[in-house]
C-alpha atoms as a PDB file:
ATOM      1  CA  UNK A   1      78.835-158.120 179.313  1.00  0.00           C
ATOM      2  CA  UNK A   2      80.282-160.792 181.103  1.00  0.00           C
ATOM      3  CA  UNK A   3      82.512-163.497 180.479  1.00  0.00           C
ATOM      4  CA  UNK A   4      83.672-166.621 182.443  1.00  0.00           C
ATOM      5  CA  UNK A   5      87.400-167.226 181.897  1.00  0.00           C
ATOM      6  CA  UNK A   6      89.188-168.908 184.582  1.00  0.00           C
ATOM      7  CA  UNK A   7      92.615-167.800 185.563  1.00  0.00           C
ATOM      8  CA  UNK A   8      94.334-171.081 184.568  1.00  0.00           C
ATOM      9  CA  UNK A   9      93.128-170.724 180.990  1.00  0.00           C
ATOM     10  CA  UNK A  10      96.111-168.218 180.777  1.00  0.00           C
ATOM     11  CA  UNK A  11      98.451-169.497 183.284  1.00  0.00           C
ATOM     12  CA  UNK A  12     101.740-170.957 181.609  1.00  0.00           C
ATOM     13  CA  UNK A  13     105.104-172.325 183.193  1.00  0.00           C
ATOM     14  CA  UNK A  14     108.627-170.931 183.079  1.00  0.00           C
ATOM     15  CA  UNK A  15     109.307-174.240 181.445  1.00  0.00           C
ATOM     16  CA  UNK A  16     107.106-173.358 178.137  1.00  0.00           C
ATOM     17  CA  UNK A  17     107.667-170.282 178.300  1.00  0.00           C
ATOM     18  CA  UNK A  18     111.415-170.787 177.837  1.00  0.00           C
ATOM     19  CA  UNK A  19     111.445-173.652 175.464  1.00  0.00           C
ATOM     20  CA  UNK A  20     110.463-170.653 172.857  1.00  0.00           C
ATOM     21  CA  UNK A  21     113.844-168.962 173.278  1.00  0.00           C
ATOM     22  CA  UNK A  22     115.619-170.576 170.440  1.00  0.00           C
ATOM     23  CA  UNK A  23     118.404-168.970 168.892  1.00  0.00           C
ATOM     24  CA  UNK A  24     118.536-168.476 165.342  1.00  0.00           C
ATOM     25  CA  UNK A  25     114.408-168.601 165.044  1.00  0.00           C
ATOM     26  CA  UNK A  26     112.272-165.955 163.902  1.00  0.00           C
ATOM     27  CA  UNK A  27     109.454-165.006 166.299  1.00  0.00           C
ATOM     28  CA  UNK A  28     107.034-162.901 167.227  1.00  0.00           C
ATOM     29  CA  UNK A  29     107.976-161.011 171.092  1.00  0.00           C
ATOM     30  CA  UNK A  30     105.842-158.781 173.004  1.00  0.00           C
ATOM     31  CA  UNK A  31     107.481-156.883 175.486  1.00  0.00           C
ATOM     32  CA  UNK A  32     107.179-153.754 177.768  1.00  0.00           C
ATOM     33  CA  UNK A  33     108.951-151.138 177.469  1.00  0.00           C
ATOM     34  CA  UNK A  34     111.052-149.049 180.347  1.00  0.00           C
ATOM     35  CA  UNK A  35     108.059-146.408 180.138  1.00  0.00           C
ATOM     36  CA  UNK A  36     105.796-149.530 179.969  1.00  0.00           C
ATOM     37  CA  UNK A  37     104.795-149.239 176.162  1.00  0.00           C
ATOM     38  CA  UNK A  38     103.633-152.615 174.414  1.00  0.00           C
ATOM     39  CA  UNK A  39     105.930-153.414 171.708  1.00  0.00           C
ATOM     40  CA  UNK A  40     104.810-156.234 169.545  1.00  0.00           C
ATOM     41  CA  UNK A  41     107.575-157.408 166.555  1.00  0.00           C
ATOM     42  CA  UNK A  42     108.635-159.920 164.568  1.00  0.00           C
ATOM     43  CA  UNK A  43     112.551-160.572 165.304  1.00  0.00           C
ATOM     44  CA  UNK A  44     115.434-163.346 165.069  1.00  0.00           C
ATOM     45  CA  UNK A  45     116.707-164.257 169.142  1.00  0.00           C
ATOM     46  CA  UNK A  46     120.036-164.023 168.507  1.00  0.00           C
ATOM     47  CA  UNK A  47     121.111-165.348 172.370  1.00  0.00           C
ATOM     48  CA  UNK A  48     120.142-164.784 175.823  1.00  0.00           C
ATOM     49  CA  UNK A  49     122.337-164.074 178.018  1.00  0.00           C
ATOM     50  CA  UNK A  50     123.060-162.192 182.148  1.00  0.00           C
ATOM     51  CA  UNK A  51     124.369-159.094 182.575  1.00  0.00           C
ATOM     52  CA  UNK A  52     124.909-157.713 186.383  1.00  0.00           C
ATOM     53  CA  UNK A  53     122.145-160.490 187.378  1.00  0.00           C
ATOM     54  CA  UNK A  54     119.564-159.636 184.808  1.00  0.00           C
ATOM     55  CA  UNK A  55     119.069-162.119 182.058  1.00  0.00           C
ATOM     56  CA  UNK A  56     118.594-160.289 178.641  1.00  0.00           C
ATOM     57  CA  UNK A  57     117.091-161.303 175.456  1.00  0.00           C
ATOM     58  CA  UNK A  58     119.340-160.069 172.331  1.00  0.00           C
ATOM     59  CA  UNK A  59     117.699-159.690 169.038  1.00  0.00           C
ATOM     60  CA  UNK A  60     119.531-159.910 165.236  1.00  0.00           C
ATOM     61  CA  UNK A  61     118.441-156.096 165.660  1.00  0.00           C
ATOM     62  CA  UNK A  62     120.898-155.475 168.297  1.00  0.00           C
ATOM     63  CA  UNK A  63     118.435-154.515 170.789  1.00  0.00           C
ATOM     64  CA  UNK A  64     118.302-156.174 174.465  1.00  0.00           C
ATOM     65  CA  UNK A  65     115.346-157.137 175.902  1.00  0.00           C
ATOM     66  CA  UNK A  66     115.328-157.874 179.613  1.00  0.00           C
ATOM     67  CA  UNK A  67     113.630-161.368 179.937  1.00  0.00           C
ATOM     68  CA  UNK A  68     111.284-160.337 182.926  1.00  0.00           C
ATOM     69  CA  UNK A  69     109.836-157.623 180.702  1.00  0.00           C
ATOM     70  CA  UNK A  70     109.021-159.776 177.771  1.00  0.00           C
ATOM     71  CA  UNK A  71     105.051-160.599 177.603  1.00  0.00           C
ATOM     72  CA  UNK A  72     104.926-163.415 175.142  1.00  0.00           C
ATOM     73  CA  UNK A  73     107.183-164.970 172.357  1.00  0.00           C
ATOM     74  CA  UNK A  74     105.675-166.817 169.382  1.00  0.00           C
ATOM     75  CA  UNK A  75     102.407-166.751 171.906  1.00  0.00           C
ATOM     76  CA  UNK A  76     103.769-168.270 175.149  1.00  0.00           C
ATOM     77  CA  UNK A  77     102.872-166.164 177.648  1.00  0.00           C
ATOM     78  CA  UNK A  78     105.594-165.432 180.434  1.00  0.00           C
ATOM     79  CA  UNK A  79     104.534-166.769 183.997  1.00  0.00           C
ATOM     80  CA  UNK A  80     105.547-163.206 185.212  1.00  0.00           C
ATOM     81  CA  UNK A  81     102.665-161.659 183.100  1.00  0.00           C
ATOM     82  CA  UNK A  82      99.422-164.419 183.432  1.00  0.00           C
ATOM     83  CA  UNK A  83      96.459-163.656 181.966  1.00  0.00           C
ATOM     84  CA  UNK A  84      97.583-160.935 179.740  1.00  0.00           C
ATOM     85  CA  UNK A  85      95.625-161.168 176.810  1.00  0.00           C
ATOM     86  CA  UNK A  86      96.733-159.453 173.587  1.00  0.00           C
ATOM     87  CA  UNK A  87      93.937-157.774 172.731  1.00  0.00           C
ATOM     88  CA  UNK A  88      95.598-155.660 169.438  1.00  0.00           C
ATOM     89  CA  UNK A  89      94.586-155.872 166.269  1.00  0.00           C
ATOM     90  CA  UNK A  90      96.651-157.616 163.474  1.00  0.00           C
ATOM     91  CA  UNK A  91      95.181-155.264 160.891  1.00  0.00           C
END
């Protein structure tokens, strides 16, 4: 089966994409992992900050994300991963 999606259905800017880092929200991130598992939770952003040049997402969890590994956050996709669906199941 074949379906016609165009590319720029999915593209997104690094302006939209960042407007959904608020600290102090609740939000749903997708992210890959070092060993490139998809990781899909629903977190507070505590703050984003740099560390050594890489800018890192911190969670109320305590974890660190690094911001060029994150997929999506409350559904903006990153302009680093276009056109990645989510094609999971919310069951």
């Amino acid at each position: 089966m074949e379906t016609n999606v165009n590319k720029s259905d999915f593209a997104t800017s690094e302006t939209d994409f960042r407007a959904a880092i608020i600290p102090g929200k609740f939000v749903r991130i997708e992210y890959l992992t070092d060993l490139n598992e998809f990781i899909k939770t629903d977190v507070t952003i505590k703050q984003i900050n740099a560390q050594s040049g890489v800018e890192l997402l911190e969670l109320a969890t305590g974890e660190t994300v690094p911001l060029d590994r994150v997929v999506s956050i409350s559904g903006n996709l990153s302009p680093h991963y276009p056109g990645y669906g989510n094609y999971s199941c919310d069951c």
